[in-house]
PDB file of N, CA and C in Angstrom:
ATOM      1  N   UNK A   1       0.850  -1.172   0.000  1.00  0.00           N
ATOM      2  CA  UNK A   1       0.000   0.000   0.000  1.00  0.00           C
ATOM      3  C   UNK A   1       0.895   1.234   0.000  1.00  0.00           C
ATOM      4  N   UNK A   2       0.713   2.580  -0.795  1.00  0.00           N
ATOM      5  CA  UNK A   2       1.452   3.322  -0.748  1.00  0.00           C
ATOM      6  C   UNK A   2       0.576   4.409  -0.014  1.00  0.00           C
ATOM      7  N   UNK A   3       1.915   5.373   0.443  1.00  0.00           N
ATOM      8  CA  UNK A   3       1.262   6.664   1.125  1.00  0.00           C
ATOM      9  C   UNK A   3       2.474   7.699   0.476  1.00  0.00           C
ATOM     10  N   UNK A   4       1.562   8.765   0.191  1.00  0.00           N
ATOM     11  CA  UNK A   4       2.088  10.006   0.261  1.00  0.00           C
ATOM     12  C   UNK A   4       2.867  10.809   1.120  1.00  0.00           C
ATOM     13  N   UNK A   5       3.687  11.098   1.087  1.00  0.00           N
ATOM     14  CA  UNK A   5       4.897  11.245   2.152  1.00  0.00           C
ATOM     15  C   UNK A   5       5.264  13.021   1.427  1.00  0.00           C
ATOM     16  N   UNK A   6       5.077  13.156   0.367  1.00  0.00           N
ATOM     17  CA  UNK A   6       5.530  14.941   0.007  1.00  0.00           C
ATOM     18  C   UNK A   6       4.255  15.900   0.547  1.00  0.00           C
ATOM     19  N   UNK A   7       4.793  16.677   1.140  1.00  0.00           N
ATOM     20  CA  UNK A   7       4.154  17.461   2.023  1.00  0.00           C
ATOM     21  C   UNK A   7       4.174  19.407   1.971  1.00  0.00           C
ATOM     22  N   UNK A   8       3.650  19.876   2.267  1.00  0.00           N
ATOM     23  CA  UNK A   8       4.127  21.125   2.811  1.00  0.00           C
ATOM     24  C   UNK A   8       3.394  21.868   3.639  1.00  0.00           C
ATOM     25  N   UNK A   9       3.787  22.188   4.480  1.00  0.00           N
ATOM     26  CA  UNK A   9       3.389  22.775   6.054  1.00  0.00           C
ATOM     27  C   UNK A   9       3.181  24.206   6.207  1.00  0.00           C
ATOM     28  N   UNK A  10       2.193  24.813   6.515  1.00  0.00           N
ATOM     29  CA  UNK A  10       2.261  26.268   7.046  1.00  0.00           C
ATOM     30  C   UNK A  10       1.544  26.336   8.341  1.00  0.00           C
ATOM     31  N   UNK A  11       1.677  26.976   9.383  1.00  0.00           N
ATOM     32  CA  UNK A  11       1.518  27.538  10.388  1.00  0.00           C
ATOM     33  C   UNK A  11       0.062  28.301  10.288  1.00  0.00           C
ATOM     34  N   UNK A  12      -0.762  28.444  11.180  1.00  0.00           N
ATOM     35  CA  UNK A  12      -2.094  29.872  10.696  1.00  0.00           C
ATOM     36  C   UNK A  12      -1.281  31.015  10.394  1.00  0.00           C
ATOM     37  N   UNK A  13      -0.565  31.475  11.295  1.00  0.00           N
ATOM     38  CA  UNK A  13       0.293  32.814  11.193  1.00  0.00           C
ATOM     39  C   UNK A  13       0.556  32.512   9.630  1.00  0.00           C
ATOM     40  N   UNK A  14       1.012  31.747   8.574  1.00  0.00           N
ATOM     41  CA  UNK A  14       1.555  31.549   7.555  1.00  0.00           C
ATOM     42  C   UNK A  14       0.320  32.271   6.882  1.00  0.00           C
ATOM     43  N   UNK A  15      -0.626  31.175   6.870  1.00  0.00           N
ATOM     44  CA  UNK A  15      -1.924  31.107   6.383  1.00  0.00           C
ATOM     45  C   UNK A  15      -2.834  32.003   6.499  1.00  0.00           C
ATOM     46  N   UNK A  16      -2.533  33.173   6.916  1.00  0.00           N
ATOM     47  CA  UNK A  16      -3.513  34.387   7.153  1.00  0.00           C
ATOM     48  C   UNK A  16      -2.488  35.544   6.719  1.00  0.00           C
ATOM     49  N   UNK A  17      -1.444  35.388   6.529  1.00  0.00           N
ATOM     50  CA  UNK A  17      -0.304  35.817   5.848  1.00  0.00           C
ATOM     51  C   UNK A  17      -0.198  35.796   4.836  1.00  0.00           C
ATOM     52  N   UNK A  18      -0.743  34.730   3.890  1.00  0.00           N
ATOM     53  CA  UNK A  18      -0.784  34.645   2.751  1.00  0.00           C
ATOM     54  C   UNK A  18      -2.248  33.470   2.072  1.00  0.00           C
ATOM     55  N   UNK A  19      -3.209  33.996   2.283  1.00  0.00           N
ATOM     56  CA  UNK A  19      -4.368  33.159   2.374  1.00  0.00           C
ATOM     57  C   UNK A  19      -4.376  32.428   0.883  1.00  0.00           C
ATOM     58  N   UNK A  20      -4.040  33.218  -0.339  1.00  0.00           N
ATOM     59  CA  UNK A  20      -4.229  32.761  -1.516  1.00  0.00           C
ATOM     60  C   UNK A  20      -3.249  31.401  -2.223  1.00  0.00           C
ATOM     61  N   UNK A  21      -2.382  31.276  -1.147  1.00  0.00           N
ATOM     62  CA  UNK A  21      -1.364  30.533  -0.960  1.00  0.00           C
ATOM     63  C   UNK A  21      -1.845  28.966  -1.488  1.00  0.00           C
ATOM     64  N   UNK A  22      -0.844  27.959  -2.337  1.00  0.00           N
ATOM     65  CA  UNK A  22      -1.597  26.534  -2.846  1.00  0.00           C
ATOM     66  C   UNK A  22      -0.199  25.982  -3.115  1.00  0.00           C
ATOM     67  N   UNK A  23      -0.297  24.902  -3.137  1.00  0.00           N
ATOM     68  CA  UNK A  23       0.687  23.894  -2.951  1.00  0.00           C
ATOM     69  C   UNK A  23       0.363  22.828  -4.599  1.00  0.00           C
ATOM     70  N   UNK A  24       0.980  22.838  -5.570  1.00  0.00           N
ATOM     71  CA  UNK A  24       1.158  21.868  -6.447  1.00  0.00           C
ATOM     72  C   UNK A  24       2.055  20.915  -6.052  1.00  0.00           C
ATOM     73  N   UNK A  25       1.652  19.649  -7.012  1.00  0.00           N
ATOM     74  CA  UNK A  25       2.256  18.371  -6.821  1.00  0.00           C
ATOM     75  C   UNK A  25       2.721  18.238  -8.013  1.00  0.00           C
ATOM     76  N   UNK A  26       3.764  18.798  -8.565  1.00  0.00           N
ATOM     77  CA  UNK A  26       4.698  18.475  -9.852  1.00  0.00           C
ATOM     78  C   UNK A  26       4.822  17.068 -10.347  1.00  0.00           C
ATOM     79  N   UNK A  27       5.131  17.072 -11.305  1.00  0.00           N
ATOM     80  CA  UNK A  27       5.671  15.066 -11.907  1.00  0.00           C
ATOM     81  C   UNK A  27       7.201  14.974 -11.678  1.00  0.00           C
ATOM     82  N   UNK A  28       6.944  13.694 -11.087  1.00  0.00           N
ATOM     83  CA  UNK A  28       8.308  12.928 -10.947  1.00  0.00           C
ATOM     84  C   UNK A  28       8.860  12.713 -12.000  1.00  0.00           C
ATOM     85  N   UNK A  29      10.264  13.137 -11.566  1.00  0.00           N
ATOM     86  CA  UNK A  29      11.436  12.545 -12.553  1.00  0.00           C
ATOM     87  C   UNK A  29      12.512  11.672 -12.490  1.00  0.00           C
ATOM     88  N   UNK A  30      13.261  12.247 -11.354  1.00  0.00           N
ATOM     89  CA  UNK A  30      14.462  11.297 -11.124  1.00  0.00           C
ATOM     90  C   UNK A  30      14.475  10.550 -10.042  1.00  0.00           C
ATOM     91  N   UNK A  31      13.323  11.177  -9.571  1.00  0.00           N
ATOM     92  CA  UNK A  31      13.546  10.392  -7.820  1.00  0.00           C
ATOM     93  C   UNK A  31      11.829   9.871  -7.460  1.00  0.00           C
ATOM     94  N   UNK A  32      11.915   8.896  -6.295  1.00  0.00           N
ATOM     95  CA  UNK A  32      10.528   8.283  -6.164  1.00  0.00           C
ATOM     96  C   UNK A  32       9.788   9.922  -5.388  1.00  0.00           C
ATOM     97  N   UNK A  33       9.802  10.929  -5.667  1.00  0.00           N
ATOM     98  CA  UNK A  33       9.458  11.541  -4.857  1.00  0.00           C
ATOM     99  C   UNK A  33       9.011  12.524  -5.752  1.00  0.00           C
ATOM    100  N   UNK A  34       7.740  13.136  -5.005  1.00  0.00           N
ATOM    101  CA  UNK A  34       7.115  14.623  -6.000  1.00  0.00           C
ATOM    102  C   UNK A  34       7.216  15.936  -5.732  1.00  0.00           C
ATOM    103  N   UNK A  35       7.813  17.059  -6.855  1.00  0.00           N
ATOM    104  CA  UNK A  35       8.781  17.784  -5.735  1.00  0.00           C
ATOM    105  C   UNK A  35       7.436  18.817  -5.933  1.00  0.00           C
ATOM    106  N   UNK A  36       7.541  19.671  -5.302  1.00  0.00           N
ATOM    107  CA  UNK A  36       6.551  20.359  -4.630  1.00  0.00           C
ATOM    108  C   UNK A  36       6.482  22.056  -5.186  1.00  0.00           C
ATOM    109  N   UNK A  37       5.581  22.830  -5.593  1.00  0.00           N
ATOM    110  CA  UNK A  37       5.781  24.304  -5.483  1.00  0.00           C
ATOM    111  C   UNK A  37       4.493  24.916  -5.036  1.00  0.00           C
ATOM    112  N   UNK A  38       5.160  25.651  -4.316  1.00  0.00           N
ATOM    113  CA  UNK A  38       4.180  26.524  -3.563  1.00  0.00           C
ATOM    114  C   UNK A  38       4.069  27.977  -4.218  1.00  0.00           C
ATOM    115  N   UNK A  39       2.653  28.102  -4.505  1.00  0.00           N
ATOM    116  CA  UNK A  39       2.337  29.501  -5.284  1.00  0.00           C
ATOM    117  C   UNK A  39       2.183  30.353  -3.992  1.00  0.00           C
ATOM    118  N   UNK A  40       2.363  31.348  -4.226  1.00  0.00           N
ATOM    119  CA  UNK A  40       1.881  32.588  -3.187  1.00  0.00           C
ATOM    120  C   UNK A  40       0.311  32.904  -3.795  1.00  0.00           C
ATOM    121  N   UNK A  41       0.223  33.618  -4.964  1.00  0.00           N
ATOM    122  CA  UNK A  41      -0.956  34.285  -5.654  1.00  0.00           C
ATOM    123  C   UNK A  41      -1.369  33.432  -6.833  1.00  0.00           C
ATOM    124  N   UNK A  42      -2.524  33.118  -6.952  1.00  0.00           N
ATOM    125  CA  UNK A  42      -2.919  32.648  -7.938  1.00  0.00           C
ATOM    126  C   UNK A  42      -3.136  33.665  -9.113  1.00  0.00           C
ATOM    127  N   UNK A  43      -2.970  33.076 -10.406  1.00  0.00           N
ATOM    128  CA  UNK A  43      -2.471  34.016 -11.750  1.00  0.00           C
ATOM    129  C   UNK A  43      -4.240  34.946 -11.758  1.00  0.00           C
ATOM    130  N   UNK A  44      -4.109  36.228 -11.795  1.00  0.00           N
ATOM    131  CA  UNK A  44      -5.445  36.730 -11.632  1.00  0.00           C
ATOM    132  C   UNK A  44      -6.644  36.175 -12.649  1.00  0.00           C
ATOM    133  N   UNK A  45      -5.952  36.048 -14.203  1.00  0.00           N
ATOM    134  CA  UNK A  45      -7.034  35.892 -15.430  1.00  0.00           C
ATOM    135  C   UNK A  45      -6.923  34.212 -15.498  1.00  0.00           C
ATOM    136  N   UNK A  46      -6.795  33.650 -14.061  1.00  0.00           N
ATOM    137  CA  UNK A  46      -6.784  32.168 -14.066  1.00  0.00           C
ATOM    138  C   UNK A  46      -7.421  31.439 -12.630  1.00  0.00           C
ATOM    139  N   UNK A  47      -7.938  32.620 -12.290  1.00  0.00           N
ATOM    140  CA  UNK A  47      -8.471  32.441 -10.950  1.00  0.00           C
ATOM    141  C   UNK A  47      -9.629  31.484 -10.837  1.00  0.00           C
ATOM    142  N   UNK A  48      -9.217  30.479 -10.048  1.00  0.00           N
ATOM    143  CA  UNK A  48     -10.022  29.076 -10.326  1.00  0.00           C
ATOM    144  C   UNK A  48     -11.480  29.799  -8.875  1.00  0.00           C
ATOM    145  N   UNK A  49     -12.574  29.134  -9.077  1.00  0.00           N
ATOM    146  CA  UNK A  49     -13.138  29.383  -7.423  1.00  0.00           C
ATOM    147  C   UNK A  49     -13.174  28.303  -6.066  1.00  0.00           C
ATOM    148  N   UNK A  50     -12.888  28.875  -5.537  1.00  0.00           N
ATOM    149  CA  UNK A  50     -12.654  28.446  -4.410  1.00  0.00           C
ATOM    150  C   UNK A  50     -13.823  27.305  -4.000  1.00  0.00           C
ATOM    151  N   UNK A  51     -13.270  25.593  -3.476  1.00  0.00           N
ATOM    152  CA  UNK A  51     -14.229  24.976  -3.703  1.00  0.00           C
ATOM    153  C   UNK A  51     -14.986  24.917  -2.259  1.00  0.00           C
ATOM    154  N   UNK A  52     -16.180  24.540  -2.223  1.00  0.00           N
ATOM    155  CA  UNK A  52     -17.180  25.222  -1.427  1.00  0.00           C
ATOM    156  C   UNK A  52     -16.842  23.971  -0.007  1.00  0.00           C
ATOM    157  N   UNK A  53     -16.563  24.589   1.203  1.00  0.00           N
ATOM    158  CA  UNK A  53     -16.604  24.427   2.481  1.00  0.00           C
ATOM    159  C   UNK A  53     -17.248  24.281   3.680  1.00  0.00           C
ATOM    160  N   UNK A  54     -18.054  23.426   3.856  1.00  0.00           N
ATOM    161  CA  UNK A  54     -18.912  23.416   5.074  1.00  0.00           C
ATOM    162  C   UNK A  54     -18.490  23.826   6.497  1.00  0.00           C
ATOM    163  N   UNK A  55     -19.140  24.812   6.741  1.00  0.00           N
ATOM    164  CA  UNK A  55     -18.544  25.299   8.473  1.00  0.00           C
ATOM    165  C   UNK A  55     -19.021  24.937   9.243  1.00  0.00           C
ATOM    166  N   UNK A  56     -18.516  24.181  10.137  1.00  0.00           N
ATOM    167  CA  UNK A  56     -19.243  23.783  11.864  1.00  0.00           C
ATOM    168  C   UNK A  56     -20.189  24.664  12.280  1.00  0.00           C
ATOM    169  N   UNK A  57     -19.890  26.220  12.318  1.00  0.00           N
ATOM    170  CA  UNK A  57     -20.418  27.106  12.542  1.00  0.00           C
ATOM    171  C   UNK A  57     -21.748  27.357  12.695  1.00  0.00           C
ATOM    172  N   UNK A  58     -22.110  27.086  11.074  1.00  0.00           N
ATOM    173  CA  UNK A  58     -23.210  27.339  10.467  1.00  0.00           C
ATOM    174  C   UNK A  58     -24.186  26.673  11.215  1.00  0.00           C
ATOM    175  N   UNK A  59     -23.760  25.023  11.259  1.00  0.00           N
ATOM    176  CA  UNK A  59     -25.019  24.069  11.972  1.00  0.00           C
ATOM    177  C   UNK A  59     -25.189  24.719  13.517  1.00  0.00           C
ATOM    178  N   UNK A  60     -24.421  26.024  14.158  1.00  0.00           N
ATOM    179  CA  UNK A  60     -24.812  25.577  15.122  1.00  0.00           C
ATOM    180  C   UNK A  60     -25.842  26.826  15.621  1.00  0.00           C
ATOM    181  N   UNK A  61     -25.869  27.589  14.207  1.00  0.00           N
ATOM    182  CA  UNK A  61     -26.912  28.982  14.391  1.00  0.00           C
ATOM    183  C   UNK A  61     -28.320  28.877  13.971  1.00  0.00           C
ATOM    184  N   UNK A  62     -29.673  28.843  14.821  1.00  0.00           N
ATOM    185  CA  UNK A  62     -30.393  28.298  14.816  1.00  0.00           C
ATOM    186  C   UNK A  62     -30.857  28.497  13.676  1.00  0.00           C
ATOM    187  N   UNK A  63     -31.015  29.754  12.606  1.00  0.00           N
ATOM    188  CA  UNK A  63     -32.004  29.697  11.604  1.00  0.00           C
ATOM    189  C   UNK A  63     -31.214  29.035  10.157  1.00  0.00           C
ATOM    190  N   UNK A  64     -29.995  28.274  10.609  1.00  0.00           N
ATOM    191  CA  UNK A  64     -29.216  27.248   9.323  1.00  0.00           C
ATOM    192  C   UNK A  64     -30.208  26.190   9.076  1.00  0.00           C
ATOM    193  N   UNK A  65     -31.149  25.505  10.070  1.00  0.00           N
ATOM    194  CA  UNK A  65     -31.674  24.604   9.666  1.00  0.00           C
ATOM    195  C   UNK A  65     -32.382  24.826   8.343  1.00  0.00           C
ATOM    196  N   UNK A  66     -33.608  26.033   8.880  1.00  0.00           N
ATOM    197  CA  UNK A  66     -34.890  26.122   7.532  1.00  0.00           C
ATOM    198  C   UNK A  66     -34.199  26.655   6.549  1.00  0.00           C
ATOM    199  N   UNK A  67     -32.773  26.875   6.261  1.00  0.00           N
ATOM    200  CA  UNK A  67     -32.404  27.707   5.017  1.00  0.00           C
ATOM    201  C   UNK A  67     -31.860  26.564   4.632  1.00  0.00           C
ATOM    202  N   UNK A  68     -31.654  25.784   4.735  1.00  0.00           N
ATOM    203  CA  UNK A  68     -31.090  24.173   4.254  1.00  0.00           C
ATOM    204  C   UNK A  68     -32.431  23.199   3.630  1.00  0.00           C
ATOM    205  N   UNK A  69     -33.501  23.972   4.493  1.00  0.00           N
ATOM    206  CA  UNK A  69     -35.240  23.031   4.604  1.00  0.00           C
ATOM    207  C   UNK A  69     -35.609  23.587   2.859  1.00  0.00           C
ATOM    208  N   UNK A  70     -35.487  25.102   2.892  1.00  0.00           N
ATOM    209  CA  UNK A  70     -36.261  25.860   1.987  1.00  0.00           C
ATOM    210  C   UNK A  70     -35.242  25.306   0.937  1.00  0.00           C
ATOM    211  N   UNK A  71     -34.113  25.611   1.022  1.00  0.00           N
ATOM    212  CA  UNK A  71     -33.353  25.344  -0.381  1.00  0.00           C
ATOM    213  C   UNK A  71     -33.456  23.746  -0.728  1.00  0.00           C
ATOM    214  N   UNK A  72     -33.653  23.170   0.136  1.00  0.00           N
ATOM    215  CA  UNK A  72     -33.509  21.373  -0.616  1.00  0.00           C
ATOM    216  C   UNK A  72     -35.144  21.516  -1.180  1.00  0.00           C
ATOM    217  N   UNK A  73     -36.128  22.144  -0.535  1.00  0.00           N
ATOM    218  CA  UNK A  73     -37.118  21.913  -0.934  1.00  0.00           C
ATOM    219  C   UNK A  73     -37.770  22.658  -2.189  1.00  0.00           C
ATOM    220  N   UNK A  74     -36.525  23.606  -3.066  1.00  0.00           N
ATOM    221  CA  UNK A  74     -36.649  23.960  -4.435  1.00  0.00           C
ATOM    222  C   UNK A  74     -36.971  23.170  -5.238  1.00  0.00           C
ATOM    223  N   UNK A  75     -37.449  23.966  -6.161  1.00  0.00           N
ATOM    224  CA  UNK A  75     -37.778  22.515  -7.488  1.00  0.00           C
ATOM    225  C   UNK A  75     -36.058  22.019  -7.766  1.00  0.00           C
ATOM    226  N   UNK A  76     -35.977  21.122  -8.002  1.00  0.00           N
ATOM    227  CA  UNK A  76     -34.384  20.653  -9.107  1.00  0.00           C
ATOM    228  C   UNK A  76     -34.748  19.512  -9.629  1.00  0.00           C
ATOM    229  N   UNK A  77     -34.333  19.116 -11.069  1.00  0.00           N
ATOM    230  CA  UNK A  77     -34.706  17.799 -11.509  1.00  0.00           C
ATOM    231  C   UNK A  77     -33.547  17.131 -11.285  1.00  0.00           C
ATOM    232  N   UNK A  78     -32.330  17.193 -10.382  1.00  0.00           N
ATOM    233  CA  UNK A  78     -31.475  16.387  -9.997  1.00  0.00           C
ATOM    234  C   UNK A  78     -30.947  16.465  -8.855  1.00  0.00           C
ATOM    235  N   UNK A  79     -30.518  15.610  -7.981  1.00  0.00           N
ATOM    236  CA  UNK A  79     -29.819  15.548  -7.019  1.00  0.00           C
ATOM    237  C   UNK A  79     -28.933  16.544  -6.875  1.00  0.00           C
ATOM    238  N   UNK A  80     -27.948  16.602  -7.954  1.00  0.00           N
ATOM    239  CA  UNK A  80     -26.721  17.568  -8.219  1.00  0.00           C
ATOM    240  C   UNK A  80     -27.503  18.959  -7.652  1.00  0.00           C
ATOM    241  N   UNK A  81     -28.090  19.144  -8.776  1.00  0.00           N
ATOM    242  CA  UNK A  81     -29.288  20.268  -8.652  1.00  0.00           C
ATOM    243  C   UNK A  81     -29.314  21.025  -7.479  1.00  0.00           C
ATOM    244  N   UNK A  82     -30.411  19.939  -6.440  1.00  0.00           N
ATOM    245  CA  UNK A  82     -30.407  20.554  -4.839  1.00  0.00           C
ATOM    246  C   UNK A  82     -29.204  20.892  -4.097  1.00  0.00           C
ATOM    247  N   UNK A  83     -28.341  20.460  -4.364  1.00  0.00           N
ATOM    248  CA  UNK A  83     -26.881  20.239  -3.788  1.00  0.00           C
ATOM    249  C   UNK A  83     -26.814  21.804  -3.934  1.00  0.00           C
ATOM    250  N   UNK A  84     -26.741  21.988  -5.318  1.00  0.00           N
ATOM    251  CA  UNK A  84     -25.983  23.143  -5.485  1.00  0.00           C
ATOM    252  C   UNK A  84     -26.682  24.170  -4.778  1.00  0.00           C
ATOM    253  N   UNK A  85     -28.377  24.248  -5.359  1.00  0.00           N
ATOM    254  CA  UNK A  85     -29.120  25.450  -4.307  1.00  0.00           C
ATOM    255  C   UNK A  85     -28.826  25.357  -2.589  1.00  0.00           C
ATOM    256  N   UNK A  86     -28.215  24.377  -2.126  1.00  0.00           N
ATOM    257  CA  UNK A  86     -27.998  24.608  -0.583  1.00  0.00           C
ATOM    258  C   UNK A  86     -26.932  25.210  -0.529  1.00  0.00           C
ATOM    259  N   UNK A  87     -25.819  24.700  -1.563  1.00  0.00           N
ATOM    260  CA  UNK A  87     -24.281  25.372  -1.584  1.00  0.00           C
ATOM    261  C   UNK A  87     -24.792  26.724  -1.610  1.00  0.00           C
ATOM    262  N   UNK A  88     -25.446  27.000  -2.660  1.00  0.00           N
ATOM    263  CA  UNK A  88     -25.704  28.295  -3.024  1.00  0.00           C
ATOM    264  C   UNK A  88     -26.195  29.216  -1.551  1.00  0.00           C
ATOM    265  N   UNK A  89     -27.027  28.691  -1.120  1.00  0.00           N
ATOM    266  CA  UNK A  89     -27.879  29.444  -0.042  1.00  0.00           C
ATOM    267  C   UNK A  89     -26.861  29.343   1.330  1.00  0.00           C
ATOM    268  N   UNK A  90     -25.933  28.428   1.562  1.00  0.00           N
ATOM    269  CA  UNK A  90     -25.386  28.617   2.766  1.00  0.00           C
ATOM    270  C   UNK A  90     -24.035  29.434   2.266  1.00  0.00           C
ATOM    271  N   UNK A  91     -23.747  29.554   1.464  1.00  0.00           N
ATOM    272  CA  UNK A  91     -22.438  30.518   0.754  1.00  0.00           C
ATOM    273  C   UNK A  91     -23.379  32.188   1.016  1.00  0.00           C
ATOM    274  N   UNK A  92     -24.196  32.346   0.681  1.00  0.00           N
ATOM    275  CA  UNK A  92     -24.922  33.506   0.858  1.00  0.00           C
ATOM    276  C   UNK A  92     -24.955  33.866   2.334  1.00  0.00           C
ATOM    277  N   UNK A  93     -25.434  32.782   3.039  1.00  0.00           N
ATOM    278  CA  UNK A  93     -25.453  32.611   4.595  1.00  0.00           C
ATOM    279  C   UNK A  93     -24.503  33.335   5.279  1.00  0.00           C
ATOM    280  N   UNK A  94     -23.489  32.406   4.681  1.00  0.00           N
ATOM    281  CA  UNK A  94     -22.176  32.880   5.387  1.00  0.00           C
ATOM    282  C   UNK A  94     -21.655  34.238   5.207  1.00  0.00           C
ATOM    283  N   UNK A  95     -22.008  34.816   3.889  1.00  0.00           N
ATOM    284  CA  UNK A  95     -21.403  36.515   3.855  1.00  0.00           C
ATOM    285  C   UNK A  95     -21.878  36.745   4.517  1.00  0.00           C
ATOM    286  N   UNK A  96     -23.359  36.768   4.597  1.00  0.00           N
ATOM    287  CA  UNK A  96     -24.333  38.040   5.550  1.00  0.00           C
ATOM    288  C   UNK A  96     -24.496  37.985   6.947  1.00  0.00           C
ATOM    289  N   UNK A  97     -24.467  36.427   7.303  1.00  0.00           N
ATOM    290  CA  UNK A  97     -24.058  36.183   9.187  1.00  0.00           C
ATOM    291  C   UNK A  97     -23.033  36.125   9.872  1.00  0.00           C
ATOM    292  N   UNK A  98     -22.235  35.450   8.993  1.00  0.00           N
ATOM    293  CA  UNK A  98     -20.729  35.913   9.328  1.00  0.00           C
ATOM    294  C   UNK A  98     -19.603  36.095   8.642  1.00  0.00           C
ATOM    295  N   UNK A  99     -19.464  37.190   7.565  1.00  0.00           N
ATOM    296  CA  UNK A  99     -18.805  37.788   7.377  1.00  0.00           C
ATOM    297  C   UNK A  99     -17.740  36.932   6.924  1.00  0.00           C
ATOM    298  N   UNK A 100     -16.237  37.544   6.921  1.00  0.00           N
ATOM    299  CA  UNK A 100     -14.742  37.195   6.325  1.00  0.00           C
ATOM    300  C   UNK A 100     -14.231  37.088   7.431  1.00  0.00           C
ATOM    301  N   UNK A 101     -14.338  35.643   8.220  1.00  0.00           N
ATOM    302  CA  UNK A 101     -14.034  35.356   9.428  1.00  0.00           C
ATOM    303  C   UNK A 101     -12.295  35.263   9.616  1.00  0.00           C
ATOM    304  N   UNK A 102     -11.949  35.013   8.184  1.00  0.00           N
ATOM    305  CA  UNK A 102     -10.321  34.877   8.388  1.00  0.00           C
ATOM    306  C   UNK A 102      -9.878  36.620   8.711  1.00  0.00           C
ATOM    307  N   UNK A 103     -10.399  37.298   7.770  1.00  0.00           N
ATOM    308  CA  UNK A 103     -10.154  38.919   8.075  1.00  0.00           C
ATOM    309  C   UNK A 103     -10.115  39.217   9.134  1.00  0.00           C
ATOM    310  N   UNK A 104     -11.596  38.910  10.059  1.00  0.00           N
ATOM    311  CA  UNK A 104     -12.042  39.459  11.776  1.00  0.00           C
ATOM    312  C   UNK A 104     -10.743  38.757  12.404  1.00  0.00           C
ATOM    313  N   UNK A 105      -9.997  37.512  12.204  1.00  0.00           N
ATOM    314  CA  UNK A 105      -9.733  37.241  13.203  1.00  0.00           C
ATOM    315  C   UNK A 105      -8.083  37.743  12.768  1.00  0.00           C
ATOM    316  N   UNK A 106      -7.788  38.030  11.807  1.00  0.00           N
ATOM    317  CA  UNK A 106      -6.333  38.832  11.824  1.00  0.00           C
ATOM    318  C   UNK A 106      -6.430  39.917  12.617  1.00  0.00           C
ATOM    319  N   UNK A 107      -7.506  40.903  12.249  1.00  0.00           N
ATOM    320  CA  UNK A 107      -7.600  41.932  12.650  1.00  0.00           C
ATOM    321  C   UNK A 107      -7.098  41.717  14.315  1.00  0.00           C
ATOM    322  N   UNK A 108      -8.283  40.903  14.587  1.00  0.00           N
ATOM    323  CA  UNK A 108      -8.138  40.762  16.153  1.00  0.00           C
ATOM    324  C   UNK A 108      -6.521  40.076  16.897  1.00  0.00           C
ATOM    325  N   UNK A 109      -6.124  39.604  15.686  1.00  0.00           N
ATOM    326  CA  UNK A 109      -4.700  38.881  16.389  1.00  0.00           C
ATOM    327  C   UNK A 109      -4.023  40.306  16.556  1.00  0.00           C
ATOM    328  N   UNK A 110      -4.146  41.224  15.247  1.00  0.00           N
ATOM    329  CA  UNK A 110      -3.247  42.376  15.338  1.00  0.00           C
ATOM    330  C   UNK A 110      -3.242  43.107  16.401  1.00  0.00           C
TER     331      UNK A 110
END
C-alpha cells in the first residue's frame, strides 16, 4: 500500500499571511518523490473558485436549519441540482451572518 509522504506545512500565522497561498504536486522525474511548489498568488485571469466548504459554525446557528429546509425543498430535476441550491444558499449565509471570518480574526490577532 502506498502513502504520500511529500508534504508542505504552514503555520495559521503563515496562512492568514498569505491566504491565496496553494501547494502543487509536480511530476516525478528522477527520484521516487514529488517535488513540490508553492504559489503565493494565484495568476489573476486564471483564478479558479474556491471549492465550497462546510462550516461547523453554520449548523450551530439556529435559523441554518430552515435555510437548508427551503433550499432542498426547491424545485431541481437532480440531485446535483439541490446540492448546489444549498451550496448556493449557505455561501450567501455565510457573507451576511458571518462575514470574512479569516479577516475578523487577523484583525483581532493584530
Amino acid at each position: 500500500m502506498a502513502k504520500r509522504l511529500d508534504r508542505a506545512l504552514g503555520d495559521v500565522a503563515w496562512q492568514l499571511r498569505f491566504p491565496e497561498a496553494y501547494v502543487e504536486h509536480l511530476a516525478r522525474v528522477y527520484s521516487d518523490h514529488s517535488p513540490l511548489l508553492v504559489r503565493f498568488h494565484a495568476p489573476s485571469d486564471d483564478r479558479l473558485p474556491r471549492p465550497f466548504r462546510f462550516q461547523a459554525a453554520w449548523a450551530m446557528h439556529p435559523s441554518f436549519g430552515d435555510l437548508v429546509a427551503t433550499s432542498w425543498g426547491r424545485y431541481a430535476p437532480s440531485l446535483t441540482r439541490k446540492l448546489h441550491h444549498v451550496q448556493r444558499a449557505a455561501t450567501e449565509f455565510n457573507k451576511s451572518v458571518f462575514g470574512n471570518i479569516h479577516r475578523r480574526k487577523h484583525r483581532l490577532e493584530q
